[in-house]
Protein backbone atom coordinates (compact mmCIF):
# COMPACT_ATOMS: atom_id res chain seq x y z
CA UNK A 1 -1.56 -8.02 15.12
CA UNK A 2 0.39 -7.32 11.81
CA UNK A 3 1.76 -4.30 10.22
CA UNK A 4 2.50 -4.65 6.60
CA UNK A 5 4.70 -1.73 5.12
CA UNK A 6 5.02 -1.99 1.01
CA UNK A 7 7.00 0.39 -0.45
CA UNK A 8 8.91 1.00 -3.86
CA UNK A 9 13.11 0.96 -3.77
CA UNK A 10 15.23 0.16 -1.11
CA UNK A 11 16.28 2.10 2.02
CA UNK A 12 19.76 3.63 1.95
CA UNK A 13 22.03 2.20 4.44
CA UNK A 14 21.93 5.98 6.23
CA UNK A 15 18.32 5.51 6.42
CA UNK A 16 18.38 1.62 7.34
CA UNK A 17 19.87 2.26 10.89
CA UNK A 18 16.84 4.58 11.98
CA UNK A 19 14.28 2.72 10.37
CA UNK A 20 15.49 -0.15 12.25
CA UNK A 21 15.29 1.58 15.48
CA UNK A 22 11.80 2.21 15.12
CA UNK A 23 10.37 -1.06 14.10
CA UNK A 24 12.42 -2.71 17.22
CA UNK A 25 10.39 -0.52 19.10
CA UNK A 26 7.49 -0.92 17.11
CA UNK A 27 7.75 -5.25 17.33
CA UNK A 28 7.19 -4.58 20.97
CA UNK A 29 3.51 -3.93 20.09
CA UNK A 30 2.70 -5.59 16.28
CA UNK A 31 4.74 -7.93 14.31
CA UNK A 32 6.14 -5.54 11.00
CA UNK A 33 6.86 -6.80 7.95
CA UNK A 34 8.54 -4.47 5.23
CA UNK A 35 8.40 -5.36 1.76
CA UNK A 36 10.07 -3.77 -0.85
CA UNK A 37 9.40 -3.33 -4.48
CA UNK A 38 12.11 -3.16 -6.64
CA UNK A 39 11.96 0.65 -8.62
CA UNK A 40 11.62 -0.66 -12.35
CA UNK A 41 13.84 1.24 -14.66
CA UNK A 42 11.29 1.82 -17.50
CA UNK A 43 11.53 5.10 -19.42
CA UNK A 44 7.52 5.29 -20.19
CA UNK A 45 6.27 6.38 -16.91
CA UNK A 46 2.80 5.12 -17.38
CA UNK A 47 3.86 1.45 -18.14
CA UNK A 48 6.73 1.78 -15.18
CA UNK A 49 3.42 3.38 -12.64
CA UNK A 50 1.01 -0.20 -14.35
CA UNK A 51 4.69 -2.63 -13.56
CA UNK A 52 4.83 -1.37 -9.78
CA UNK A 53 1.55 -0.87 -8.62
CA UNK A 54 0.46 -4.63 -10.61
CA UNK A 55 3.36 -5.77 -8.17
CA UNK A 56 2.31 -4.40 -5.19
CA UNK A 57 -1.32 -5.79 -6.09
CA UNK A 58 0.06 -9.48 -5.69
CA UNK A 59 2.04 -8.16 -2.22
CA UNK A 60 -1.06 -7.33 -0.26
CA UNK A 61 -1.63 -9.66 2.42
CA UNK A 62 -5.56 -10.74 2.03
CA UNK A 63 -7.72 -9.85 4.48
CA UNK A 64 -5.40 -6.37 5.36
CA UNK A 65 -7.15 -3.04 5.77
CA UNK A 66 -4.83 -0.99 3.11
CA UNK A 67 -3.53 2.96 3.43
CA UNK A 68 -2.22 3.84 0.64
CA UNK A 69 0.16 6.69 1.41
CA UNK A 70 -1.17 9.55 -1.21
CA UNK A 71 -1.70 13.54 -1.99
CA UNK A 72 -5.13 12.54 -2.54
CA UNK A 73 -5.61 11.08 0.88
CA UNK A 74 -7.29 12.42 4.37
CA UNK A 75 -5.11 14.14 6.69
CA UNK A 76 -5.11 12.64 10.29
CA UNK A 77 -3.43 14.03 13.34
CA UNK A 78 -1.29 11.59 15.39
CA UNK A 79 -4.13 10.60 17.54
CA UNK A 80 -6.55 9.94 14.47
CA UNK A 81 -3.62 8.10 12.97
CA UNK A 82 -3.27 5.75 16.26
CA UNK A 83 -6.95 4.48 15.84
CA UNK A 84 -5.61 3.46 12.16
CA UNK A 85 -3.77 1.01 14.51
CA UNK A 86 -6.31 -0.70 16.48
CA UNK A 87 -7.16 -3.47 13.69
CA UNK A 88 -5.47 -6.41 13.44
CA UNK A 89 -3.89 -6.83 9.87
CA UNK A 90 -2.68 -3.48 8.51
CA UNK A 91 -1.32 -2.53 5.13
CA UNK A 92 0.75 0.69 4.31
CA UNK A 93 1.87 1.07 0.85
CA UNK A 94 4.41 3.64 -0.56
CA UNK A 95 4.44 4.06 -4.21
CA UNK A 96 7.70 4.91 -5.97
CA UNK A 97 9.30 8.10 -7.65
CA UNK A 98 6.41 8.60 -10.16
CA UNK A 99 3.62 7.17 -8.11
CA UNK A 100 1.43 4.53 -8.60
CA UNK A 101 -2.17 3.75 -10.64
CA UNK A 102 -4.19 4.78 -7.33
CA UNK A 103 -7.21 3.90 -9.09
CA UNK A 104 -6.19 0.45 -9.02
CA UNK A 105 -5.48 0.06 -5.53
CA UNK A 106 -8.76 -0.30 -3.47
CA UNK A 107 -7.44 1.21 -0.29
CA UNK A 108 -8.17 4.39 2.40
CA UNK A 109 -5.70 7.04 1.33
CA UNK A 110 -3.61 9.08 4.07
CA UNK A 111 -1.97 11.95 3.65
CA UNK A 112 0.82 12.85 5.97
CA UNK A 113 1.17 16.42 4.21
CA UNK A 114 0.57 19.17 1.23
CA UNK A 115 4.46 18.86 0.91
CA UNK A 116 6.77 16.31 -1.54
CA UNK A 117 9.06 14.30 0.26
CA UNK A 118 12.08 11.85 -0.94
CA UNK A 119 10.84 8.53 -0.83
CA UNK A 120 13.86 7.53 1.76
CA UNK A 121 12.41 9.92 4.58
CA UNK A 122 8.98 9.49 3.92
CA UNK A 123 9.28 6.13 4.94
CA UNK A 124 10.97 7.17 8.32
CA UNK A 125 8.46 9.23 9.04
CA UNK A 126 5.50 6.96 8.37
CA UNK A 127 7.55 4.20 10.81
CA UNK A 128 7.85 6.95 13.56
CA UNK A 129 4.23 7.73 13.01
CA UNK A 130 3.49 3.67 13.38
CA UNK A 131 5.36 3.63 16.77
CA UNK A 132 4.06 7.39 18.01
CA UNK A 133 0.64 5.85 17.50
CA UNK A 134 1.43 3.02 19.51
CA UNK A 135 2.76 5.13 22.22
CA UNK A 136 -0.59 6.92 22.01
CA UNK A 137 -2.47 3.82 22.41
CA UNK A 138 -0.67 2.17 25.22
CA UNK A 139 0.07 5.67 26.98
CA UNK A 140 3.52 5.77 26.66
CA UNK A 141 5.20 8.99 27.40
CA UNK A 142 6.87 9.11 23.85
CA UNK A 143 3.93 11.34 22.53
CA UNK A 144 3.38 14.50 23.99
C-alpha cells in the first residue's frame, strides 16, 4: 500500500515536527510519500492556478485513486474517510493559496469542511485524518 500526499508550499518547521509524528505512525500501516510543490510567485492568479496544478499533473503516481482536497468535494465522516483507505495506491492533493484548475484534475473531491483553513494546518489535519482512519480500520483505540 501507498499513500501519496501532494501539496503546494512547504511545511513550517512548527508544523514539520507534528506532521512527522503522524506519518511515523502512519508508515506502520502504508508507505507515505509527501511531495511538495513549490508556491510559484506569479502575480496573475489564473496563470500561477494553470503553473501549479500543470505541476501537480506530472506528480501523480499512475495508477493512484486521486482526492483532491476541495470546497466542492463530498463530506465524509472519519469512518467513511477510513474506507478511502482500503485501496492500494492513494493520492491526496492540496492545492495552494489560490487553489488549483479543479477542472483539470480528474479526481474524487473531499471536503473536510464549509470552513477556510491555512494551508500549514490543513495539511495536519488531513495526516491525522490518514492515521485516525487507519486506527479505524485496524481497531486501534486511537478513534473513539
Amino acid at each position: 500500500m501507498k499513500i501519496t500526499i501532494i501539496a503546494v508550499g512547504k511545511l513550517q518547521t512548527k508544523f514539520q515536527d507534528i506532521f512527522n509524528e503522524y506519518k511515523k505512525k502512519i508508515e506502520f500501516f502504508s508507505k507515505l510519500e509527501v511531495i511538495e510543490v513549490k508556491e510559484l510567485n506569479e502575480e496573475n492568479i489564473t496563470l500561477k492556478k494553470q503553473k501549479e496544478t500543470e505541476k501537480i499533473l506530472e506528480l501523480i503516481p499512475k495508477n493512484s485513486d486521486i482526492y483532491l482536497c476541495s470546497l466542492k468535494g463530498k463530506s465524509y465522516d472519519s469512518t467513511e474517510f477510513s474506507k478511502t483507505l482500503e485501496r492500494s495506491n492513494i493520492t491526496f492533493i492540496i492545492g495552494g493559496s489560490n487553489g488549483l484548475i479543479e477542472e483539470l484534475i480528474l479526481s474524487k473531491k473531499i471536503k473536510f469542511s464549509n470552513l477556510t483553513f491555512p494551508h500549514q494546518l490543513f495539511r495536519i489535519m488531513l495526516i491525522e485524518q490518514i492515521y485516525r482512519g487507519f486506527s479505524i480500520l485496524n481497531n486501534i483505540k486511537y478513534h473513539k
